[in-house]
N, C-alpha and C. Protein backbone atom coordinates (compact mmCIF):
# COMPACT_ATOMS: atom_id res chain seq x y z
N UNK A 1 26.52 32.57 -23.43
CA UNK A 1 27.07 31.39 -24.05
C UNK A 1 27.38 30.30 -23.02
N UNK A 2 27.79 30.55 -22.07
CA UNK A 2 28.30 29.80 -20.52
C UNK A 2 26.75 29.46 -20.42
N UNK A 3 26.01 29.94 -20.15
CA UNK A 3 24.15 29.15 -19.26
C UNK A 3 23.75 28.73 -20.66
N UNK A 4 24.45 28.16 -21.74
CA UNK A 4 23.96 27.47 -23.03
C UNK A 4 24.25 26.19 -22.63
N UNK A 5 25.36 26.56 -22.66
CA UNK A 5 27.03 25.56 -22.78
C UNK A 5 26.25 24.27 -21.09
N UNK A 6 26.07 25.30 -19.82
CA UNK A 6 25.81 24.89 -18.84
C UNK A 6 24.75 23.41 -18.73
N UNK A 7 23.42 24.48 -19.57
CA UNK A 7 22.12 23.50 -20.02
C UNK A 7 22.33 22.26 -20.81
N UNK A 8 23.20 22.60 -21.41
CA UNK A 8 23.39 21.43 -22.23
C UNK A 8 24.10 20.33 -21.78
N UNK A 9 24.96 21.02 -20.49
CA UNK A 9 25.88 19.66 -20.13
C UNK A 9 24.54 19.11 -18.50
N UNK A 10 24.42 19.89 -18.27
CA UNK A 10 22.99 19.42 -17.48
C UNK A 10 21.88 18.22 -17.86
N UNK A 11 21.83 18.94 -19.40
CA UNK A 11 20.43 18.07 -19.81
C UNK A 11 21.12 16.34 -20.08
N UNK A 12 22.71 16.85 -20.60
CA UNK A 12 22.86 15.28 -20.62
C UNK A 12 23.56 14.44 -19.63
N UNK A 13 23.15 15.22 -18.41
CA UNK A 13 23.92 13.91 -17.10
C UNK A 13 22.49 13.66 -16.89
N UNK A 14 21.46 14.50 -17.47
CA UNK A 14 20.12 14.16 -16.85
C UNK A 14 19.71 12.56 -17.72
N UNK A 15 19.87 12.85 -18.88
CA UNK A 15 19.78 12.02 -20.07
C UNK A 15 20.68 10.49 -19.68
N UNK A 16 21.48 10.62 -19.36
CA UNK A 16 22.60 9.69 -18.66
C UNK A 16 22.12 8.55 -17.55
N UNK A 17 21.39 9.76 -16.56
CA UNK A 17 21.56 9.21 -15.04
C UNK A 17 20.06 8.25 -15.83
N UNK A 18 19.25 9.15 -16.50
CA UNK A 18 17.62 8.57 -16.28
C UNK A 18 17.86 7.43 -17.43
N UNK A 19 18.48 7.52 -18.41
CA UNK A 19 18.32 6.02 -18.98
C UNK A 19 18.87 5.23 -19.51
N UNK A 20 19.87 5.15 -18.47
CA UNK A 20 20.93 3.81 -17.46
C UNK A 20 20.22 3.70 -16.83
N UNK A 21 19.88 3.68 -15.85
CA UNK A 21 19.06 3.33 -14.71
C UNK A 21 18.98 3.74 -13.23
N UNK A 22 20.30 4.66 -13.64
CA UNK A 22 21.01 4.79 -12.39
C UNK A 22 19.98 5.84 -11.96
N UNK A 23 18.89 6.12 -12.36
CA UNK A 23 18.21 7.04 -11.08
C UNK A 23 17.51 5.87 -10.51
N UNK A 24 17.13 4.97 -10.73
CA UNK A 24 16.39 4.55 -9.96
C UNK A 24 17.24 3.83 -8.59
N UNK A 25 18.71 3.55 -8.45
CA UNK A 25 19.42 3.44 -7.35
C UNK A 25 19.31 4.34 -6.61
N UNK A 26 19.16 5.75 -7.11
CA UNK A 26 19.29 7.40 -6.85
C UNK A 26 18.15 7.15 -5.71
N UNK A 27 17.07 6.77 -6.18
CA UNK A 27 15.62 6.63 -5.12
C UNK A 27 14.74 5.35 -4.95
N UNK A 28 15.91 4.85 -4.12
CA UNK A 28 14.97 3.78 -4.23
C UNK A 28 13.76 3.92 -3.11
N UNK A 29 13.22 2.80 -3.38
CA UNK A 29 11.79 2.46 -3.09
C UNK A 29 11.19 2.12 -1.81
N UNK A 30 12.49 1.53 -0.86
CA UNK A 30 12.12 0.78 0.68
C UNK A 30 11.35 0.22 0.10
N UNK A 31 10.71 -0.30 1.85
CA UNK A 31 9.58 -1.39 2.08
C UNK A 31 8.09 -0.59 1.82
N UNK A 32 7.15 -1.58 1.03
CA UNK A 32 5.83 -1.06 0.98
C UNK A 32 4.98 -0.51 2.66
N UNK A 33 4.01 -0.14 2.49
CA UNK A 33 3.60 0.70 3.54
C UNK A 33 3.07 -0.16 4.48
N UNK A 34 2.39 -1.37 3.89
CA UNK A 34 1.41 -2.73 4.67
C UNK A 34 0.33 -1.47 5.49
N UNK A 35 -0.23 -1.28 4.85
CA UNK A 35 -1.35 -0.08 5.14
C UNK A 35 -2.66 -1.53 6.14
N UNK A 36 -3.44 -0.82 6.63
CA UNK A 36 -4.59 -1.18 7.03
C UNK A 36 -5.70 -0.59 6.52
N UNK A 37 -6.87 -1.60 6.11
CA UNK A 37 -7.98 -0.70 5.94
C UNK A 37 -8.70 -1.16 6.70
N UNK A 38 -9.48 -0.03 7.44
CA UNK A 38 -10.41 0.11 8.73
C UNK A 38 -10.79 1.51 8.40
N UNK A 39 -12.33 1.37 8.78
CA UNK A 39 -12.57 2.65 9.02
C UNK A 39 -11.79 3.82 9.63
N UNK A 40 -11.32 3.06 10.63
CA UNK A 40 -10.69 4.15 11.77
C UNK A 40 -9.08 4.44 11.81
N UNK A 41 -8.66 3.47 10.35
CA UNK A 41 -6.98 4.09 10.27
C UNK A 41 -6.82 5.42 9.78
N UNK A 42 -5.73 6.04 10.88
CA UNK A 42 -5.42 7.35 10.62
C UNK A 42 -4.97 6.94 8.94
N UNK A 43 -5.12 8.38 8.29
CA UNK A 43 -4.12 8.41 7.06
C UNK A 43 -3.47 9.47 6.89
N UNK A 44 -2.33 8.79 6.06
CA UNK A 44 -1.15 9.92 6.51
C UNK A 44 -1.43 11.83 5.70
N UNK A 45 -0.64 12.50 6.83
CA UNK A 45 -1.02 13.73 6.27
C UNK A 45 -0.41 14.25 5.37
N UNK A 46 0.60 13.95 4.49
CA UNK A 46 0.84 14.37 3.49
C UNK A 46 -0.17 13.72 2.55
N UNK A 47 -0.52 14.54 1.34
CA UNK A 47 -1.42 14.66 -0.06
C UNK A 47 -0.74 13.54 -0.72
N UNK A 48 0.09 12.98 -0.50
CA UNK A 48 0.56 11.74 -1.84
C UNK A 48 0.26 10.29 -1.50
N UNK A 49 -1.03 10.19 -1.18
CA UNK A 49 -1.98 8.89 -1.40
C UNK A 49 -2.90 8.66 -2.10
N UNK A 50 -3.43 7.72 -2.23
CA UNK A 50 -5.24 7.49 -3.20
C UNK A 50 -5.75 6.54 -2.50
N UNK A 51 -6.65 6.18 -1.87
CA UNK A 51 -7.41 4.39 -1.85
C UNK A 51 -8.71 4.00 -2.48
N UNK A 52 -8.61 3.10 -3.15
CA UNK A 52 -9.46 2.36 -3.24
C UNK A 52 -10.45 1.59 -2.50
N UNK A 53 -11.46 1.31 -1.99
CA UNK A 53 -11.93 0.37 -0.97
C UNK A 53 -13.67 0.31 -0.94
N UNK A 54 -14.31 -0.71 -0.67
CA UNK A 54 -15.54 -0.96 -0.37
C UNK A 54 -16.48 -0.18 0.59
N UNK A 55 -17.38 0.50 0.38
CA UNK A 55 -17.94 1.18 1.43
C UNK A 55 -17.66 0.67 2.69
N UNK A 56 -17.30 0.87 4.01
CA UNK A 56 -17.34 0.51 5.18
C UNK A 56 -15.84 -0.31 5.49
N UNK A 57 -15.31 -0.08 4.98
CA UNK A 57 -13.41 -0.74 4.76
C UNK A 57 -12.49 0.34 4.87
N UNK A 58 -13.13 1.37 3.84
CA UNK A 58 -12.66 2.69 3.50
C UNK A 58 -12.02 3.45 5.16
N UNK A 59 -10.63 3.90 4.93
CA UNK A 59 -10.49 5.09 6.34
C UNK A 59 -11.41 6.41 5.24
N UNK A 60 -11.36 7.01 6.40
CA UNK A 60 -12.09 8.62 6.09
C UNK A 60 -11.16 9.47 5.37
N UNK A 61 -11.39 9.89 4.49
CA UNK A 61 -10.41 10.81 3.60
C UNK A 61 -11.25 11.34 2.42
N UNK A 62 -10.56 12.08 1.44
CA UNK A 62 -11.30 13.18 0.47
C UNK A 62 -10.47 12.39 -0.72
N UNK A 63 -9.68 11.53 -0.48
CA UNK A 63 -8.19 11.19 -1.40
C UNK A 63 -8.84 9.38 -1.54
N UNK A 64 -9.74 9.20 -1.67
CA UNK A 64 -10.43 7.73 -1.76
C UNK A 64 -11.41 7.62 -3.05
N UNK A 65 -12.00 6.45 -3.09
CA UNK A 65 -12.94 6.14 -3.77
C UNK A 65 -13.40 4.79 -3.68
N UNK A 66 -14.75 4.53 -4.63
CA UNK A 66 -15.53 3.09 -3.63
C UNK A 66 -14.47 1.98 -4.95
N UNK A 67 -14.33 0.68 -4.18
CA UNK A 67 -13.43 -0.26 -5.39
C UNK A 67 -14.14 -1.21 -5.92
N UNK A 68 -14.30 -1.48 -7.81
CA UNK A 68 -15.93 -2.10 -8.26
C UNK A 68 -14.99 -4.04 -7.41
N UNK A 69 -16.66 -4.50 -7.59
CA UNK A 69 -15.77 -5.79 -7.35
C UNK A 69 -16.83 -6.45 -8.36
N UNK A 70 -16.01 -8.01 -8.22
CA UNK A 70 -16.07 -8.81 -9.60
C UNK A 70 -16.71 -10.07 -9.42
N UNK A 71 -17.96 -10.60 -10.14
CA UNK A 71 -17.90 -12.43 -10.37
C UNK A 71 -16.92 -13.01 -10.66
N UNK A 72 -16.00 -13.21 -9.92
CA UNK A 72 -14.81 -14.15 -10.30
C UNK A 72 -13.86 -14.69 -9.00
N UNK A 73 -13.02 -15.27 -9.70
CA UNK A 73 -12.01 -15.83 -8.41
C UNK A 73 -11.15 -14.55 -8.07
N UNK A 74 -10.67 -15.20 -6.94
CA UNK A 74 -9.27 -14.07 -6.81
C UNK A 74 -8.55 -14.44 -7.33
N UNK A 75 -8.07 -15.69 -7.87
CA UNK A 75 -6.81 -15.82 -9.13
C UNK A 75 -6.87 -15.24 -9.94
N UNK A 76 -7.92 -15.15 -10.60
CA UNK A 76 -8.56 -14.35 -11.91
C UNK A 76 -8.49 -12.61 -12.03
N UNK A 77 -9.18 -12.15 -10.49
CA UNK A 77 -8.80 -10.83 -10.48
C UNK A 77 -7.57 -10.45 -10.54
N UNK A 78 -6.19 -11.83 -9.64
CA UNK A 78 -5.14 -11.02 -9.64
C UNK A 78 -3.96 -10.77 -10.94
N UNK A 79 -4.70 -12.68 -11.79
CA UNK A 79 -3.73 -12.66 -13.38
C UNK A 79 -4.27 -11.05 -13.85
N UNK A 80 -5.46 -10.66 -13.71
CA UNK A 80 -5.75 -9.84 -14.79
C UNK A 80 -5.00 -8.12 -13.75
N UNK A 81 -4.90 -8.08 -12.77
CA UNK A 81 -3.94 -6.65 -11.98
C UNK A 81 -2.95 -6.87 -12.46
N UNK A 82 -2.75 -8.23 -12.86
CA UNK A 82 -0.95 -8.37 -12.95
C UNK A 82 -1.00 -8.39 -14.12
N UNK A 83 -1.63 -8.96 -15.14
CA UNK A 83 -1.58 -8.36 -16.28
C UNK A 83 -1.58 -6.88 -16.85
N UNK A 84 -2.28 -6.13 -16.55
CA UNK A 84 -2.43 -5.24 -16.69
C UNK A 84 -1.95 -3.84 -15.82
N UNK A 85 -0.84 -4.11 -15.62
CA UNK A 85 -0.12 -3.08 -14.28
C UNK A 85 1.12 -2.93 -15.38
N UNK A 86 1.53 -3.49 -16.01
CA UNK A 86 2.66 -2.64 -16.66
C UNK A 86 2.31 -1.70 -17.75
N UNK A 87 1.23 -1.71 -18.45
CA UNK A 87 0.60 -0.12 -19.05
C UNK A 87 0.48 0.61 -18.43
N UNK A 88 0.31 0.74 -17.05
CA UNK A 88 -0.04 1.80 -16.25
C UNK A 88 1.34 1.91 -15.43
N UNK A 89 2.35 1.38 -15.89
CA UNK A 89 4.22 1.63 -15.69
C UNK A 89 4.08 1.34 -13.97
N UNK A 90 3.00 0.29 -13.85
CA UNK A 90 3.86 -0.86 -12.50
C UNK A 90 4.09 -2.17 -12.77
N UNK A 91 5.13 -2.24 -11.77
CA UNK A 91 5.83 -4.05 -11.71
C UNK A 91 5.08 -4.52 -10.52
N UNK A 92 5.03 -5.90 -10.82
CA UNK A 92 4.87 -6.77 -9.80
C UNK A 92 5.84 -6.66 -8.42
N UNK A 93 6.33 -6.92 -7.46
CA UNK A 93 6.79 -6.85 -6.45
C UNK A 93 6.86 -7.74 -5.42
N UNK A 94 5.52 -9.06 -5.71
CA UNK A 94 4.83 -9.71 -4.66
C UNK A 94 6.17 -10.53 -3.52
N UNK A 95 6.35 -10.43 -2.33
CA UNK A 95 7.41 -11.04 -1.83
C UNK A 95 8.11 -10.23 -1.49
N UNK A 96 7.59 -8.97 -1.06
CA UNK A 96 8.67 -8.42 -0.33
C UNK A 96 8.88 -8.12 0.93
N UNK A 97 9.52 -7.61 1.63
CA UNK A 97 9.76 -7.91 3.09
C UNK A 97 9.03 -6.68 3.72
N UNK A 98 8.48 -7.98 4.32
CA UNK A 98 6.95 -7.47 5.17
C UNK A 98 6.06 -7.77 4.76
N UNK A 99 6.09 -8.11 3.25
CA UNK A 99 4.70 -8.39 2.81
C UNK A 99 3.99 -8.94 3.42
N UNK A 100 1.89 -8.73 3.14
CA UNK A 100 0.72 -9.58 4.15
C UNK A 100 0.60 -10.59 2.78
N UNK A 101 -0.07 -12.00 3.25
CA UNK A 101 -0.45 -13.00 2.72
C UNK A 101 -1.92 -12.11 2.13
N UNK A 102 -2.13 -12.51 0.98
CA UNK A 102 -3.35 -12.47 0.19
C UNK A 102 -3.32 -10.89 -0.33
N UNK A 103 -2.24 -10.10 -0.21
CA UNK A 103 -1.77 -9.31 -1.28
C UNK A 103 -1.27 -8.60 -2.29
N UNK A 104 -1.39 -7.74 -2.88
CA UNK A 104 -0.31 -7.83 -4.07
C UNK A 104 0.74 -6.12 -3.39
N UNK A 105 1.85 -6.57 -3.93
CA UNK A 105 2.34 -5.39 -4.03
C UNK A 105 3.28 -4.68 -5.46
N UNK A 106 2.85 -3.27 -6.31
CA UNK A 106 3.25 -2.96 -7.40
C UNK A 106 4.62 -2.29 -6.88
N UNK A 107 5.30 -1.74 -7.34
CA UNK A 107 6.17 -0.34 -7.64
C UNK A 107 5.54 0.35 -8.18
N UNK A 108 5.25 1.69 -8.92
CA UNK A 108 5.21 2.45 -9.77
C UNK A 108 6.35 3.27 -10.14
N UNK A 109 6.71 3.78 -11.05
CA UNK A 109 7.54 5.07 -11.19
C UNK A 109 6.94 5.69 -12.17
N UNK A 110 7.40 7.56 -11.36
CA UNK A 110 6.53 8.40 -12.50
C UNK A 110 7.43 8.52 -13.76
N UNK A 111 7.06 8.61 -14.77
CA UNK A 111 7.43 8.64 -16.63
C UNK A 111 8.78 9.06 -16.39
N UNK A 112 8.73 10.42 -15.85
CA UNK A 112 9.80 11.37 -16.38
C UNK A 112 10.88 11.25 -15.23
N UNK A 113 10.88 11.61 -14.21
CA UNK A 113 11.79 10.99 -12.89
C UNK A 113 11.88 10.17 -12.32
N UNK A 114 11.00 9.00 -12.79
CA UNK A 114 11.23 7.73 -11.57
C UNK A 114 10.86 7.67 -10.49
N UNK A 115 10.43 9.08 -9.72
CA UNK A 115 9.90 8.69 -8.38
C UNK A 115 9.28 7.10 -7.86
N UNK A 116 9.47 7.06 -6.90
CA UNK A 116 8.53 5.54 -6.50
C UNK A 116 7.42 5.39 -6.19
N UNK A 117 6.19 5.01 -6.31
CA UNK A 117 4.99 4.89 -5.91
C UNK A 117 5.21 3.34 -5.64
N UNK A 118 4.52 2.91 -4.23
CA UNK A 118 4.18 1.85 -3.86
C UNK A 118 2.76 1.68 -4.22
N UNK A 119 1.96 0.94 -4.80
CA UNK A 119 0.37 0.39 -4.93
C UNK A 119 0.26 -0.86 -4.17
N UNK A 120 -0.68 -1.02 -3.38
CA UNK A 120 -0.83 -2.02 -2.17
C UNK A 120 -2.25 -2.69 -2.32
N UNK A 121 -2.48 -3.77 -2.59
CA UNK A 121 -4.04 -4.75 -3.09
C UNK A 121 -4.16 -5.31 -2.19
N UNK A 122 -5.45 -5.36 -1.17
CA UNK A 122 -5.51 -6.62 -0.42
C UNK A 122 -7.05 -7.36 -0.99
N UNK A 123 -6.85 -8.74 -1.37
CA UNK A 123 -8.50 -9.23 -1.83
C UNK A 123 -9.26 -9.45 -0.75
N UNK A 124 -10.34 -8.94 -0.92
CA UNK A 124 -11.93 -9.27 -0.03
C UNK A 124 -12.50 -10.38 -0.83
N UNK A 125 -12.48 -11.41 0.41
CA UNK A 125 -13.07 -12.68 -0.30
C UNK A 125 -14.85 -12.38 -0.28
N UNK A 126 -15.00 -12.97 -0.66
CA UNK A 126 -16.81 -13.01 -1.04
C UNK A 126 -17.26 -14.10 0.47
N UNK A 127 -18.65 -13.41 0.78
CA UNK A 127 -19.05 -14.87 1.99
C UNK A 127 -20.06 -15.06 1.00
N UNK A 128 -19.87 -16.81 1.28
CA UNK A 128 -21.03 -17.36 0.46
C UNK A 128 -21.70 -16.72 -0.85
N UNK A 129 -20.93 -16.94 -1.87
CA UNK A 129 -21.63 -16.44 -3.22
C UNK A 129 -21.36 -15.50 -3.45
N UNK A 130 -20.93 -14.50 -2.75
CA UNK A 130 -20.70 -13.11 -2.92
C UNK A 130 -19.58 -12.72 -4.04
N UNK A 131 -19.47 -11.22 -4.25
CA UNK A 131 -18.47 -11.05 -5.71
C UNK A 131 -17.32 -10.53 -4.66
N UNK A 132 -15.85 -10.76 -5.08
CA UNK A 132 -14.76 -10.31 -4.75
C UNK A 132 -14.91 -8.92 -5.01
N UNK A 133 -13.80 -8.64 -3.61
CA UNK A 133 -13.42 -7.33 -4.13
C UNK A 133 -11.81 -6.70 -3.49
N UNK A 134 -11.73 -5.25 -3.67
CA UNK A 134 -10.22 -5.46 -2.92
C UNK A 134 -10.03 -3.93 -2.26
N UNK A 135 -9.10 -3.78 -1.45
CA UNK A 135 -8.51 -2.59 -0.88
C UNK A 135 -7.62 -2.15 -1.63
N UNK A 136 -7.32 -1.01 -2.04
CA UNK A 136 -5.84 -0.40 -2.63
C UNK A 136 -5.33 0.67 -2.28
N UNK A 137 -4.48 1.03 -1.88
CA UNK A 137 -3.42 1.88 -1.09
C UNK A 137 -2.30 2.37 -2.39
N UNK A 138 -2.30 3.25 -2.75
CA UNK A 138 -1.33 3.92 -3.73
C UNK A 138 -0.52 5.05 -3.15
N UNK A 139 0.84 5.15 -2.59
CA UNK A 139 1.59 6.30 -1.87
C UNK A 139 3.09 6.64 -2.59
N UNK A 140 3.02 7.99 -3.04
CA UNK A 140 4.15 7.94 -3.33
C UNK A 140 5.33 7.88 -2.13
N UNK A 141 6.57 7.61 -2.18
CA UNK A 141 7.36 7.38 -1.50
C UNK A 141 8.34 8.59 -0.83
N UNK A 142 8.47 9.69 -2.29
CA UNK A 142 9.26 10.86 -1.72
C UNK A 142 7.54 11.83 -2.09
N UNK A 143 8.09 13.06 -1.32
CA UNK A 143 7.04 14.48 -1.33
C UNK A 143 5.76 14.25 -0.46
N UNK A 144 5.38 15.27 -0.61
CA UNK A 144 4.63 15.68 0.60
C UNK A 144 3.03 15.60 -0.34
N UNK A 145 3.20 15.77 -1.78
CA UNK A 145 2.01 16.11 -2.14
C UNK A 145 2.26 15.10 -3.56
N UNK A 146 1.51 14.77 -4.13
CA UNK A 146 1.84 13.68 -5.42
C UNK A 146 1.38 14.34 -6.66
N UNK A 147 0.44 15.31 -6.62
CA UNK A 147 -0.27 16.29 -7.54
C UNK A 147 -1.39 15.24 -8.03
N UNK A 148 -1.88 14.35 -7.50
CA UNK A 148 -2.96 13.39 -7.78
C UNK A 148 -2.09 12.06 -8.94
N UNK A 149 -1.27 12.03 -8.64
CA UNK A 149 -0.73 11.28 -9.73
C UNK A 149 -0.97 9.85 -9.51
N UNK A 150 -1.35 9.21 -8.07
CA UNK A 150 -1.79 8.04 -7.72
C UNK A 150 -3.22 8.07 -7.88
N UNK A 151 -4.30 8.98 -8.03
CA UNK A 151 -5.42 8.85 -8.31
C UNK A 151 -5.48 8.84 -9.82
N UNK A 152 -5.07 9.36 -10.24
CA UNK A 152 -4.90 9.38 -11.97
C UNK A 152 -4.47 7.48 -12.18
N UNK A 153 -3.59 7.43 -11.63
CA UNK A 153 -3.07 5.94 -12.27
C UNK A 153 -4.13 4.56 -11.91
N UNK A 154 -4.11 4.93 -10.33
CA UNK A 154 -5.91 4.20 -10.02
C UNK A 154 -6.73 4.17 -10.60
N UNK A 155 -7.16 5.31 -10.91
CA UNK A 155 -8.59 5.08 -11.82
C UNK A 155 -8.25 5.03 -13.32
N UNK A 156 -7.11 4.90 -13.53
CA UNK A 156 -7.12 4.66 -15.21
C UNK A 156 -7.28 2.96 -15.30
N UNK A 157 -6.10 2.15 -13.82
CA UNK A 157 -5.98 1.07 -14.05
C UNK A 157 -7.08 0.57 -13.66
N UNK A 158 -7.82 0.32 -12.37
CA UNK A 158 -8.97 0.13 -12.85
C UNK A 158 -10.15 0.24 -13.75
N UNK A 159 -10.31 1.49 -14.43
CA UNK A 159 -10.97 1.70 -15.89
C UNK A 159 -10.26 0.17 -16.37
N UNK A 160 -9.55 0.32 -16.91
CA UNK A 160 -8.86 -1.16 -17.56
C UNK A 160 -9.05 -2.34 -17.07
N UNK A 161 -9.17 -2.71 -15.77
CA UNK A 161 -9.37 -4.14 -14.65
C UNK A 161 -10.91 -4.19 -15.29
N UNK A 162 -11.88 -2.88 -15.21
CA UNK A 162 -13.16 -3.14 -15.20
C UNK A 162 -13.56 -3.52 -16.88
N UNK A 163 -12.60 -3.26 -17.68
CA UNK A 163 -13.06 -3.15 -19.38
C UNK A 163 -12.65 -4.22 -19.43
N UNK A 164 -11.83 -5.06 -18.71
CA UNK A 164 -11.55 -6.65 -18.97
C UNK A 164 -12.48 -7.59 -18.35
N UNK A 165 -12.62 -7.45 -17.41
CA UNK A 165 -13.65 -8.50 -16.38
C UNK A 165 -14.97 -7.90 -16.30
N UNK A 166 -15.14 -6.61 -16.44
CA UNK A 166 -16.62 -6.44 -16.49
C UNK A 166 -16.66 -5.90 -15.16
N UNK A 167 -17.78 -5.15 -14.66
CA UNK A 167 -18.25 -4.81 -13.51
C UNK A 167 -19.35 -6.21 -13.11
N UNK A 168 -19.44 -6.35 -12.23
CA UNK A 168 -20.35 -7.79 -11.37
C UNK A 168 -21.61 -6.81 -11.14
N UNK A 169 -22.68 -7.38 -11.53
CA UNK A 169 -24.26 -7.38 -11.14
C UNK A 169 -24.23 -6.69 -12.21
């Protein structure tokens, strides 16, 4: 009757903390990572990353994939990330300390705990005529391992970037 009684007063400080808000004071977020993409940047050894990136931009990893790019402006690519980042439960962020010029930075949090995921955009301008494209850096903030949960959210939100603007060529 006591480990009833227990669960129940458990489940509702859980119920409490998560929606007030107060977990997310619980963990917050720091500063984004300001990642580099180069072939030759180390990446970090814990499992809770994803990137996105253009053949030959890309660091070396198993935790990547190639990023489509678009006939369009970079205004255009970024209304439509920023449009479309709060279905996939990220905020905008842009302006935060440290931030690089010409990128975006999300939050994420996962559904059920809030953890923090930082998502990191940098645009590749086009030379002469060429289609945009971009770098993306997705890390969660706490754990060692993310269980793919930044590759899951990557490739869903892009699925979505690409069902709006189209793939280029």
């Amino acid at each position: 009757m006591f480990a009833v009684w227990g669960l129940i007063v458990l489940a509702g400080i859980f119920v409490v903390i998560r929606f007030t808000g107060l977990i997310d004071h619980m963990l917050p977020a720091g500063d984004p990572p300001n990642f580099t993409f180069a072939p030759e940047t180390p990446v970090p050894q814990a499992r809770n990353f994803f990137i996105a990136c253009p053949p030959g931009r890309s660091p070396r990893t198993d935790r990547a994939m190639p990023s489509p790019s678009f006939d369009a402006t970079a205004a255009t690519l970024a209304d439509v990330m920023i449009e479309t980042a709060p279905a996939h439960g990220m905020q905008l962020m842009s302006g935060v300390p440290g931030g690089k010029p010409g990128r975006l930075y999300f939050l994420a949090r996962t559904p059920v705990f809030h953890f923090p995921d930082w998502v990191e955009v940098e645009f590749i301008l086009p030379e002469q005529g060429g289609d945009i494209t971009f770098c993306l850096f997705a890390q969660s903030v706490y754990g060692l391992d993310d269980i793919q949960q930044n590759e899951k959210r990557t490739r869903a939100w892009l699925a979505d970037i690409v069902g709006r603007m189209g793939p280029s060529g």
